[in-house]
C-alpha atoms as a PDB file:
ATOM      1  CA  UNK A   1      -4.237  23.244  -6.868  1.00  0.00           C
ATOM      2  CA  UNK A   2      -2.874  23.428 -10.690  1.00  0.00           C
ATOM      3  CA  UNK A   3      -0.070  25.650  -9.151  1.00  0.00           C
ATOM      4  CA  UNK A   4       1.129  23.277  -6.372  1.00  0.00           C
ATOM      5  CA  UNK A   5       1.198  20.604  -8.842  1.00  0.00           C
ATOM      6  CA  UNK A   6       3.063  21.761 -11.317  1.00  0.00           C
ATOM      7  CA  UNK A   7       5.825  22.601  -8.816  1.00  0.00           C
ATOM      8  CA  UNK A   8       5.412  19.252  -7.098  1.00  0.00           C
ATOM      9  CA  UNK A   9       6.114  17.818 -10.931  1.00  0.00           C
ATOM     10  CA  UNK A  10       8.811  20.370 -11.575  1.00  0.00           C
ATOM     11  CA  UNK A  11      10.895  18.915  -8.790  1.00  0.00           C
ATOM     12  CA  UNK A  12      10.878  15.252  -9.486  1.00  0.00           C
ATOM     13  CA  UNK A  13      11.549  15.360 -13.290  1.00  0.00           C
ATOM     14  CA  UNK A  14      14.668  16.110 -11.958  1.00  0.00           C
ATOM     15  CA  UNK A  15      14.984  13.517  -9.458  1.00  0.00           C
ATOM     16  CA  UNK A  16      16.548  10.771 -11.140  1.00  0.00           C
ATOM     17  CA  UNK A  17      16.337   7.987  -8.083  1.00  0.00           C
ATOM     18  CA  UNK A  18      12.543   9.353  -8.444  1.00  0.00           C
ATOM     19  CA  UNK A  19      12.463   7.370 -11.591  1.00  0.00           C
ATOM     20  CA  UNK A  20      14.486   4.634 -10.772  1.00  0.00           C
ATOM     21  CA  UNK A  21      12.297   3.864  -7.911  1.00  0.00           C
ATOM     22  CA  UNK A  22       9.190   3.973  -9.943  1.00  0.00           C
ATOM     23  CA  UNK A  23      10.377   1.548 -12.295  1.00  0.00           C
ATOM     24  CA  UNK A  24      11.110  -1.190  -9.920  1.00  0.00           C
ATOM     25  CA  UNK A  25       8.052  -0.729  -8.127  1.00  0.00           C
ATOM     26  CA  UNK A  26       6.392  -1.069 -11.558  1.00  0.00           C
ATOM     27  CA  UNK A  27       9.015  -4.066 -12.454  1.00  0.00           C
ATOM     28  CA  UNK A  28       8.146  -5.863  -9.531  1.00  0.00           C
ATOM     29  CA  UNK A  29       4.188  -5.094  -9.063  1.00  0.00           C
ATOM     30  CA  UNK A  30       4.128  -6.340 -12.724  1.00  0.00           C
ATOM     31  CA  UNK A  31       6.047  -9.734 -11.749  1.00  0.00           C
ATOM     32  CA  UNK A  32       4.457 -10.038  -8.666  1.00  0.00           C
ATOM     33  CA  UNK A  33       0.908 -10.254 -10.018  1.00  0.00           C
ATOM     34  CA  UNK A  34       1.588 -12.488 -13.159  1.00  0.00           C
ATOM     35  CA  UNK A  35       3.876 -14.698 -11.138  1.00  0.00           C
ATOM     36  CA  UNK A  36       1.440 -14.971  -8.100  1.00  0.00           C
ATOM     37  CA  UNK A  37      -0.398 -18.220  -9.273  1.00  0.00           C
ATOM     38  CA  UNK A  38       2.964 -20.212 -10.605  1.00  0.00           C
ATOM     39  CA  UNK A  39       4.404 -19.453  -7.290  1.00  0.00           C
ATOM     40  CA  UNK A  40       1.169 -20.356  -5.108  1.00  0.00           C
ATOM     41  CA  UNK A  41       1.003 -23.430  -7.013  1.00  0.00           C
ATOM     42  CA  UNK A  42       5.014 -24.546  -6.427  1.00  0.00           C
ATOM     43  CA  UNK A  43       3.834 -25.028  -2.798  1.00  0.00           C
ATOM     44  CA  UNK A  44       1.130 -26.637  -3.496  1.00  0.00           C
ATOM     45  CA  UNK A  45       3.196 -29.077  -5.529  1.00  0.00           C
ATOM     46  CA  UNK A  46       5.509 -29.026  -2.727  1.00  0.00           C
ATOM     47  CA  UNK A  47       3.210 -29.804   0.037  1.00  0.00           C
ATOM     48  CA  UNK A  48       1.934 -31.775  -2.246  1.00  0.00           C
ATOM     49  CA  UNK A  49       5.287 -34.847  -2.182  1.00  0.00           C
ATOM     50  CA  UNK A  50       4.392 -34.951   1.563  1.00  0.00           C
ATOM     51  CA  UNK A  51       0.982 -35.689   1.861  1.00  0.00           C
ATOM     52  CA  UNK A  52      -0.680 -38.949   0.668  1.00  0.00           C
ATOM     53  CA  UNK A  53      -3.984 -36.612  -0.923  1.00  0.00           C
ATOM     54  CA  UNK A  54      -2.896 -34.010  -2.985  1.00  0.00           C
ATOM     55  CA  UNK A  55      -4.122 -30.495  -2.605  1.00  0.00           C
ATOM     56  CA  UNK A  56      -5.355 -29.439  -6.452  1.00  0.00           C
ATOM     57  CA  UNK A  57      -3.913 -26.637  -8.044  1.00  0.00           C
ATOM     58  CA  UNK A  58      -4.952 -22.759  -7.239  1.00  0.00           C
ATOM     59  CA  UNK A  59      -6.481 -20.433 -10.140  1.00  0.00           C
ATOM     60  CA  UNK A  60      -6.427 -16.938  -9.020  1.00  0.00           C
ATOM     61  CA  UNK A  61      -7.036 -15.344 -12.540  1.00  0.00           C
ATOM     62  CA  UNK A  62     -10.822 -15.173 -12.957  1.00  0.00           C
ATOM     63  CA  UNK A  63     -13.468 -13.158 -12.500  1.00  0.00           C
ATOM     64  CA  UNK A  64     -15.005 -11.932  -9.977  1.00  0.00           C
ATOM     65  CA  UNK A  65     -12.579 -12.716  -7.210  1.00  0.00           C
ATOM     66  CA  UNK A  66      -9.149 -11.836  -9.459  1.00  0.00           C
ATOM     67  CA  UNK A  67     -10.199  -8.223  -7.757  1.00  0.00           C
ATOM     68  CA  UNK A  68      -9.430  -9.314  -4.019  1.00  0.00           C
ATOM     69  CA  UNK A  69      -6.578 -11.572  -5.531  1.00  0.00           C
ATOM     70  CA  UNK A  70      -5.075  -8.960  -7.471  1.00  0.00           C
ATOM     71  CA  UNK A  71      -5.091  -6.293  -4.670  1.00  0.00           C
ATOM     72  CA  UNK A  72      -4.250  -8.433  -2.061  1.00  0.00           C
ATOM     73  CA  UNK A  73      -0.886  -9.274  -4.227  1.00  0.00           C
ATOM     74  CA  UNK A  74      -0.463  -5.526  -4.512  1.00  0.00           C
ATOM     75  CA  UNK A  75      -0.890  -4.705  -1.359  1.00  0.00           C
ATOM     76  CA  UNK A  76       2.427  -6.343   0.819  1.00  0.00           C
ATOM     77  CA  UNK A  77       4.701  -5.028   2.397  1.00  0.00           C
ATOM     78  CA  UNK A  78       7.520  -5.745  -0.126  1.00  0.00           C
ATOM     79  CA  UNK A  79       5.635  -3.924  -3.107  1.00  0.00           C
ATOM     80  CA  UNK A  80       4.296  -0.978  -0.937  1.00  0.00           C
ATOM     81  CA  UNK A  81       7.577   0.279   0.435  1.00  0.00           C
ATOM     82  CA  UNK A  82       8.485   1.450  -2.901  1.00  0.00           C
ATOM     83  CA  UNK A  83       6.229   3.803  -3.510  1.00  0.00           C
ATOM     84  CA  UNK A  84       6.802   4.803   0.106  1.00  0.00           C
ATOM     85  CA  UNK A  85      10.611   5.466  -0.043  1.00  0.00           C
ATOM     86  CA  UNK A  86       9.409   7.798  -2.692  1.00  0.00           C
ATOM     87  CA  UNK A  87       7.272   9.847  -1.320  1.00  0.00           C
ATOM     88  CA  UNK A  88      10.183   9.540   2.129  1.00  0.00           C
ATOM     89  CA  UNK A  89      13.001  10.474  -0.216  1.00  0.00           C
ATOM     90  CA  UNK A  90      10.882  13.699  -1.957  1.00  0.00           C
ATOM     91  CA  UNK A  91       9.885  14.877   1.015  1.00  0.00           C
ATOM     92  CA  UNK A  92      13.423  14.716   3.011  1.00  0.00           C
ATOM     93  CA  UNK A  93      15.671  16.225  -0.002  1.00  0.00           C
ATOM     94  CA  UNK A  94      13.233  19.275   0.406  1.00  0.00           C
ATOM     95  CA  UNK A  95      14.747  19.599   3.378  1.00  0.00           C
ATOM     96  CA  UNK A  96      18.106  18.174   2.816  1.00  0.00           C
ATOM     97  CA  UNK A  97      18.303  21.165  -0.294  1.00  0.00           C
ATOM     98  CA  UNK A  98      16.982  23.820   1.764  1.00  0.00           C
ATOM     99  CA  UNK A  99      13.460  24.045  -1.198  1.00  0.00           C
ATOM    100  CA  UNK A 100      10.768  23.940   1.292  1.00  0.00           C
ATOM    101  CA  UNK A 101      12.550  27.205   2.934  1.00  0.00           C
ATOM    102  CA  UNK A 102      13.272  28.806  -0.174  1.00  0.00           C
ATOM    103  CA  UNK A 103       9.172  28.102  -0.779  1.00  0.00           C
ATOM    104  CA  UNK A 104       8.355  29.848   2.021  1.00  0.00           C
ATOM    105  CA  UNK A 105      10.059  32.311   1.289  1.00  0.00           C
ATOM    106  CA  UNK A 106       8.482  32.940  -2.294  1.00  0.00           C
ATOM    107  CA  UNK A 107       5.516  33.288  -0.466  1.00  0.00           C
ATOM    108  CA  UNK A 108       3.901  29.539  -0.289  1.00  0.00           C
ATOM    109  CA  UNK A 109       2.185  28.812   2.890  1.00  0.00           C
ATOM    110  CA  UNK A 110       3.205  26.091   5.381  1.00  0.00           C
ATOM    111  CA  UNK A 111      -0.497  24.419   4.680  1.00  0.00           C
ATOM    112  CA  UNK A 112       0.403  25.132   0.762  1.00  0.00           C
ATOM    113  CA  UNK A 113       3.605  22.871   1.234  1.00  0.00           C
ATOM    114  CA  UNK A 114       1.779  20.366   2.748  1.00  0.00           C
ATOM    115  CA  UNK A 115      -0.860  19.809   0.201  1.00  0.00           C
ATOM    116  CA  UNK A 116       1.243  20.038  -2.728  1.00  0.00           C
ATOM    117  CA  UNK A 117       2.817  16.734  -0.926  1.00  0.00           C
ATOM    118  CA  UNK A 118      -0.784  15.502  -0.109  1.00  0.00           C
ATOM    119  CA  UNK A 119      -1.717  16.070  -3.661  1.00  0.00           C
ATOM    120  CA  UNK A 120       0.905  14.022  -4.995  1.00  0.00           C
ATOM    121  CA  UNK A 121       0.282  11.270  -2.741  1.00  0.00           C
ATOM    122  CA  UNK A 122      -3.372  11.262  -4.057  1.00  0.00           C
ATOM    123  CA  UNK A 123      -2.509  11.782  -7.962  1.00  0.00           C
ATOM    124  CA  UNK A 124       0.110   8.717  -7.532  1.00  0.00           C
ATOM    125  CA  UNK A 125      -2.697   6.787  -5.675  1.00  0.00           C
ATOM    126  CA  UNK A 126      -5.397   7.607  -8.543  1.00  0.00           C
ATOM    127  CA  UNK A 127      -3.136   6.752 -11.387  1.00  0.00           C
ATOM    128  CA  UNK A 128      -1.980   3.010  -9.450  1.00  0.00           C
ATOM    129  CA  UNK A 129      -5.656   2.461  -8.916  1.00  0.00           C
ATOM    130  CA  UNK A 130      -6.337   3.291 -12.638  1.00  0.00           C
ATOM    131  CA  UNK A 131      -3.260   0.876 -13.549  1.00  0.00           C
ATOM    132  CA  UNK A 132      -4.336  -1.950 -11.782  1.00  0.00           C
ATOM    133  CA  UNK A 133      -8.011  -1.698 -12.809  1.00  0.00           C
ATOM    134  CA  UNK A 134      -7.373  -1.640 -16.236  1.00  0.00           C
ATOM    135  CA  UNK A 135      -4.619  -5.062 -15.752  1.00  0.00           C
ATOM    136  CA  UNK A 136      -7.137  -6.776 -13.756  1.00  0.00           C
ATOM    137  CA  UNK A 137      -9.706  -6.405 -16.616  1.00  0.00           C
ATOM    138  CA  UNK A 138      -7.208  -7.551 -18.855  1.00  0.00           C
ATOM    139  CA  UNK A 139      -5.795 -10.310 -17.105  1.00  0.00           C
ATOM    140  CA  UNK A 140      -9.300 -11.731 -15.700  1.00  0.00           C
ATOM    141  CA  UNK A 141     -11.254 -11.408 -19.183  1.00  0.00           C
ATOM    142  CA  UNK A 142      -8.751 -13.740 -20.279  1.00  0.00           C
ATOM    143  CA  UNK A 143      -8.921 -16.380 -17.616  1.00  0.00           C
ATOM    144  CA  UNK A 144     -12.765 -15.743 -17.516  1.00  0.00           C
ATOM    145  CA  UNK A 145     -15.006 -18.209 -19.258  1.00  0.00           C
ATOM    146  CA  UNK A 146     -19.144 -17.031 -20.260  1.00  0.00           C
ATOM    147  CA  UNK A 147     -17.704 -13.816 -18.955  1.00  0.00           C
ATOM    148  CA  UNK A 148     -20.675 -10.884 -18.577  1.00  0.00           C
ATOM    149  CA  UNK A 149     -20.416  -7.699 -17.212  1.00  0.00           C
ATOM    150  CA  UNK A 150     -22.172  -8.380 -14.106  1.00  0.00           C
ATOM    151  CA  UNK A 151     -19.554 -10.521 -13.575  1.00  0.00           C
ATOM    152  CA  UNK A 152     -16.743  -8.891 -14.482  1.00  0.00           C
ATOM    153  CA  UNK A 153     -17.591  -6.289 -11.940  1.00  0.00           C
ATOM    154  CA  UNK A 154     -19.064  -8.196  -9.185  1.00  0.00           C
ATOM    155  CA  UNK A 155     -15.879  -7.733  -6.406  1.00  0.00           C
ATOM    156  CA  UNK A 156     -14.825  -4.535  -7.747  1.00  0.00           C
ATOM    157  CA  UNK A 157     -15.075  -2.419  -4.395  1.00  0.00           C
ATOM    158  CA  UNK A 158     -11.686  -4.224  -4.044  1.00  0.00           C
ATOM    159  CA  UNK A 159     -10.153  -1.349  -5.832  1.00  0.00           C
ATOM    160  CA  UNK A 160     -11.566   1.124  -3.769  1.00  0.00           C
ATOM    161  CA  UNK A 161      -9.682  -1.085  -0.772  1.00  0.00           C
ATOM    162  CA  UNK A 162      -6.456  -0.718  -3.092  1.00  0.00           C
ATOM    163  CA  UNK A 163      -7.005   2.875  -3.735  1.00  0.00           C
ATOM    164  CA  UNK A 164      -7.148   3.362   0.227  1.00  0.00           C
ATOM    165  CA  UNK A 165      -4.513   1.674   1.225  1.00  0.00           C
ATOM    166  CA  UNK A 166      -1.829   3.206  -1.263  1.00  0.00           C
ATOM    167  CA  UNK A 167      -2.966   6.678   0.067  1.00  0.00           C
ATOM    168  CA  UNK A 168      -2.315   5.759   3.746  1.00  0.00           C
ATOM    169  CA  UNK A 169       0.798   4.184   2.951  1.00  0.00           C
ATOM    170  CA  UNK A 170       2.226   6.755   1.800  1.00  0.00           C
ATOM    171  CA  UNK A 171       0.840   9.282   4.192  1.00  0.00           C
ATOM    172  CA  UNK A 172       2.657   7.179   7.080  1.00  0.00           C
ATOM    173  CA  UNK A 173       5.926   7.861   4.563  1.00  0.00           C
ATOM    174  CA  UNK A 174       4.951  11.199   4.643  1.00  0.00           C
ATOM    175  CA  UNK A 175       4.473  11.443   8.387  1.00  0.00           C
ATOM    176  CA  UNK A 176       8.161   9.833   9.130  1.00  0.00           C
ATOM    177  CA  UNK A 177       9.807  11.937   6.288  1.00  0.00           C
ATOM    178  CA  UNK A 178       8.519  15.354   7.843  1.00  0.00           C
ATOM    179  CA  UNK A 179       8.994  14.290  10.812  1.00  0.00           C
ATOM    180  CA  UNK A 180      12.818  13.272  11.063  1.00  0.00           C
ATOM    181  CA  UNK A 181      13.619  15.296   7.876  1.00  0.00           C
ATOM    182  CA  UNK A 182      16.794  12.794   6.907  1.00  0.00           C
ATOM    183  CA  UNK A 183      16.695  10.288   4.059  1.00  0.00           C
ATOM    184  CA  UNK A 184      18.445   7.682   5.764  1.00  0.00           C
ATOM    185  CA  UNK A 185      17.284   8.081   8.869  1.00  0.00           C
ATOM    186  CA  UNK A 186      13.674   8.267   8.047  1.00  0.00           C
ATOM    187  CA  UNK A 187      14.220   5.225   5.420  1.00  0.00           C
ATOM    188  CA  UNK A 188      15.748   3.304   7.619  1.00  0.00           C
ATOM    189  CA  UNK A 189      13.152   3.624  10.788  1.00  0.00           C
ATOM    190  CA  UNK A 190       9.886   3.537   8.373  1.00  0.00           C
ATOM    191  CA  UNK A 191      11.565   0.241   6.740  1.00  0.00           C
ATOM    192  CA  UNK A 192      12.596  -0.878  11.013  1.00  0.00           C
ATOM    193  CA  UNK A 193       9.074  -0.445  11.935  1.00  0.00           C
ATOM    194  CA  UNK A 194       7.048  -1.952   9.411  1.00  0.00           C
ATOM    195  CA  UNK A 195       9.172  -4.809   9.185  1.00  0.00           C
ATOM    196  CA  UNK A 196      10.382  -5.533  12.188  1.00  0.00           C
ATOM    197  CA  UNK A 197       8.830  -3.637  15.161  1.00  0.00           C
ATOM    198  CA  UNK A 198       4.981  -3.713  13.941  1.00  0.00           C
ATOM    199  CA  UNK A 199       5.128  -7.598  13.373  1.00  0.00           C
ATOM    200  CA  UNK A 200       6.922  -8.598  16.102  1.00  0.00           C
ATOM    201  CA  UNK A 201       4.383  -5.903  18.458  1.00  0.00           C
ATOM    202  CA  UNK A 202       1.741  -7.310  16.411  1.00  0.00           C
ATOM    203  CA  UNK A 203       2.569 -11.173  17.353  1.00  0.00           C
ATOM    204  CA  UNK A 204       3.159 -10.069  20.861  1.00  0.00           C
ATOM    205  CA  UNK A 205      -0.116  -9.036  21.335  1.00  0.00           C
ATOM    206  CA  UNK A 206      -1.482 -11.971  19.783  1.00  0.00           C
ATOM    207  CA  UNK A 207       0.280 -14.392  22.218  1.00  0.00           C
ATOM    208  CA  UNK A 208      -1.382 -16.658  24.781  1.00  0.00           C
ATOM    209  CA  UNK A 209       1.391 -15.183  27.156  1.00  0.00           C
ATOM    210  CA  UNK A 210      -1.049 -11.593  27.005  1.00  0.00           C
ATOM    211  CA  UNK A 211      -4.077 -10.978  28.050  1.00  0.00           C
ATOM    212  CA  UNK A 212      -6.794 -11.965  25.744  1.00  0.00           C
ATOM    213  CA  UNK A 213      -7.311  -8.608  23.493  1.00  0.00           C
ATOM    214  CA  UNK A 214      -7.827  -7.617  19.707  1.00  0.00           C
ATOM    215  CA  UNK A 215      -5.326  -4.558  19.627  1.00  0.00           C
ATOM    216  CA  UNK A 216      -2.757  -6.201  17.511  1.00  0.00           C
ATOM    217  CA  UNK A 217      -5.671  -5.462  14.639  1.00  0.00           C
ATOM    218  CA  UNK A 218      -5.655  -1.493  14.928  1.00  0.00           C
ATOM    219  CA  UNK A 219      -1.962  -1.204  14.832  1.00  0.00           C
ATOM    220  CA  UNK A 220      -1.376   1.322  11.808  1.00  0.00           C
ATOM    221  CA  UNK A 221       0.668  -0.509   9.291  1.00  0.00           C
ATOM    222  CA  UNK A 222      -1.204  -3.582  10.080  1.00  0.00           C
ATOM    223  CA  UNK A 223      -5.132  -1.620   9.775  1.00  0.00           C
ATOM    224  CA  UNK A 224      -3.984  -0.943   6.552  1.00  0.00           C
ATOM    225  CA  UNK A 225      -2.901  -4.016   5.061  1.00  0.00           C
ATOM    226  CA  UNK A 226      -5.943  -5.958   6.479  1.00  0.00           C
ATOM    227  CA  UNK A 227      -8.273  -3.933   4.265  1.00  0.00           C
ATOM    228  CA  UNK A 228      -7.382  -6.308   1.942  1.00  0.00           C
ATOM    229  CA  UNK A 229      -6.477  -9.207   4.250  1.00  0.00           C
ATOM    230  CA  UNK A 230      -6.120 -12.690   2.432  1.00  0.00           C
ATOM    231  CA  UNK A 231      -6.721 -13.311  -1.495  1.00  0.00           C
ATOM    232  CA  UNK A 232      -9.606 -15.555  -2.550  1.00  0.00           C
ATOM    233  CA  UNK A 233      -8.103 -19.434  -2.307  1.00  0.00           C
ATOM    234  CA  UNK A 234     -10.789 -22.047  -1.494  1.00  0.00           C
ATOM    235  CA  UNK A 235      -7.437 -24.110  -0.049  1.00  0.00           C
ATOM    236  CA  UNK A 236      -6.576 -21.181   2.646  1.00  0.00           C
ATOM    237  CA  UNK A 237     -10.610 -21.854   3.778  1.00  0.00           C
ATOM    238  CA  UNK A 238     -10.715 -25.341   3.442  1.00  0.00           C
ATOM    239  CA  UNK A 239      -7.421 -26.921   4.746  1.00  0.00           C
ATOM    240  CA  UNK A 240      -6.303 -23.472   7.110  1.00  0.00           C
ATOM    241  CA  UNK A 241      -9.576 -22.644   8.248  1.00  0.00           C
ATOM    242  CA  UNK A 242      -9.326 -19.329   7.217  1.00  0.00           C
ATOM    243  CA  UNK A 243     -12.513 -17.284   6.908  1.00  0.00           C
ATOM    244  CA  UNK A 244     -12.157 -15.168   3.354  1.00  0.00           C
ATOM    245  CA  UNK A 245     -13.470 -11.442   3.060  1.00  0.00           C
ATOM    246  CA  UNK A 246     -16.491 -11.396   0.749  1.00  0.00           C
ATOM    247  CA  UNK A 247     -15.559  -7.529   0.230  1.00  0.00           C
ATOM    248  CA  UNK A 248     -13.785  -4.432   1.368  1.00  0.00           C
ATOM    249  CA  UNK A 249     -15.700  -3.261   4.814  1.00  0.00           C
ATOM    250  CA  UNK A 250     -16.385   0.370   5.405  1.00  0.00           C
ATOM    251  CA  UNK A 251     -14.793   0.320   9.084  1.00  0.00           C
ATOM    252  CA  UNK A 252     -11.211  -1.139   7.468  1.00  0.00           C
ATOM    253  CA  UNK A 253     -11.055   1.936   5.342  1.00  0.00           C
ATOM    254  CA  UNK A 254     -12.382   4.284   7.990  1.00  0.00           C
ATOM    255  CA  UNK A 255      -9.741   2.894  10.561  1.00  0.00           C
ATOM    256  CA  UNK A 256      -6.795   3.391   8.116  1.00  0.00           C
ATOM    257  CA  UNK A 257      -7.910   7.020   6.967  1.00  0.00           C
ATOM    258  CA  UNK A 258      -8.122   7.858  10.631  1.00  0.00           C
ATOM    259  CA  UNK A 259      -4.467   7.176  11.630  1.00  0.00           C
ATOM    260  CA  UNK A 260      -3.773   8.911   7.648  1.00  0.00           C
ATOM    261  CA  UNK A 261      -5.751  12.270   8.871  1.00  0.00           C
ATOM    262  CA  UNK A 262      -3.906  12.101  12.341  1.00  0.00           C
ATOM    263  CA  UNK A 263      -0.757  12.090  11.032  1.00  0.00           C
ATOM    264  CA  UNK A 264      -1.797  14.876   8.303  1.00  0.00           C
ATOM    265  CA  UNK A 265      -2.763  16.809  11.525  1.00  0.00           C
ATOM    266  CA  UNK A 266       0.509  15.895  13.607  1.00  0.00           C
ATOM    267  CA  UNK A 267       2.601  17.136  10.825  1.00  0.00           C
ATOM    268  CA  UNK A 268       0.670  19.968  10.334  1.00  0.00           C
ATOM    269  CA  UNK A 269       0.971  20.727  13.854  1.00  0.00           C
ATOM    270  CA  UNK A 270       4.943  20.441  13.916  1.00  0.00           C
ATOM    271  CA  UNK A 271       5.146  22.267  11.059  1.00  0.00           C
ATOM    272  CA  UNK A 272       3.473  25.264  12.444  1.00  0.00           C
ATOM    273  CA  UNK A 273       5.792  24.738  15.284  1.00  0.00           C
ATOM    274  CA  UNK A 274       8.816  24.752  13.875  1.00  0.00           C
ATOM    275  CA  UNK A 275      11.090  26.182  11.775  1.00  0.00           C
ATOM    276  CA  UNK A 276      11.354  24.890   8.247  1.00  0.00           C
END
């Protein structure tokens, strides 16, 4: 395990749009969460000139439902794709510069290659998790008033929704990138269906034009992101009639780490099929 991982780190030191990448996932993960509550509240003031009983302002900031609030914010679709185009654009140069052959050739096995990638994927998962916890903590002990340690930790399983959906996310990046084995190409149809084709498949479904059915809820992209499915704001319950998640469910997480291990096992599969 050691072994694989210090090639898998070998590699991307060098990989300079490896770095870039990080940074503005970090850059905008970091905005994203401290910006989350000015921005929430702008519509409320907006909504707000229109209605002759204004809405009151949102706190999202305290303990113990910052945890839902703060992965929720981390988990969209605009923030995960970085970390995703990483993972697409390490796995595709292996093939675009001819190293996964040259591994095989030094002896590595094709399910060697595979978890070095899967490893990765996990380590970049663990230390995100780790990030986040440790800003949460931060952030909500600040915003937290007769704050105790029961309370502080009361809606922490949140993380372990966080931790979850980053490593499916980017084991769907890795499924496209070993799959179609081009940077653009694989960018470009990973980006097409999680932005495009999933939500318009996904509001499809949901029409009253189609029969009455709940498949538009185990569509892959979409049984990951509702792990964490709406952040804790009493106005989304009160005035949308939304019902809010009290915590991360078991099934959510078992649902998106099926469709992860099936496309482990597809790619496996091909792999073992094909030429590298």
């Amino acid at each position: 395990m050691i072994r694989l991982l210090k090639i898998e780190f070998r590699k991307i030191l060098t990989y300079k749009i490896f770095w870039i990448l990080a940074g503005l996932y970090f850059l905008f993960l970091t905005l994203g969460l401290l910006m989350a509550e000015f921005m929430i509240n702008k519509q409320v003031d907006s909504i707000n000139s229109r209605m002759p009983i204004p809405l009151p302002h949102v706190t999202i900031y305290f303990f113990p439902w910052i945890w839902q609030n703060m992965t929720f914010f981390a988990t969209i679709r605009y923030v995960l794709i970085f970390p995703a185009i990483i993972i697409l654009i390490l796995i595709t140069n292996e093939f675009t510069f001819k190293t996964i052959r040259q591994n095989v050739i030094n002896g590595m096995s094709k399910a060697e290659i595979l978890s070095s990638k899967l490893l990765l994927i996990l380590i970049i998962s663990v230390i995100m998790t780790v990030l986040l916890t440790l800003g949460t903590l931060i952030i909500g002990a600040a915003h937290t008033s007769e704050l105790t340690l029961g309370l502080a930790l009361e809606k922490s399983v949140f993380v372990i929704g966080f931790f979850v959906t980053m490593l499916t996310y980017q084991v769907y990046a890795l499924f496209f990138g070993f799959l179609l084995r081009n940077t653009g190409l694989s960018i470009a149809l990973f980006t097409l269906y999680n932005f495009i084709v999933e939500p318009i498949l996904y509001y499809f479904l949901k029409s009253p034009l189609v029969f009455e059915n709940k498949i538009s809820a185990y569509l892959p992209v979409n049984a990951v992101l509702r792990i964490t499915e709406y952040p804790s704001i009493q106005v989304l319950k009160t005035f949308m009639g939304i019902t809010l998640q009290n915590s991360v469910t078991l099934s959510s997480c078992l649902l998106a780490l099926g469709y992860a291990g099936a496309m482990i096992g597809t790619v496996y599969w091909v792999m073992v099929k094909k030429d590298l």
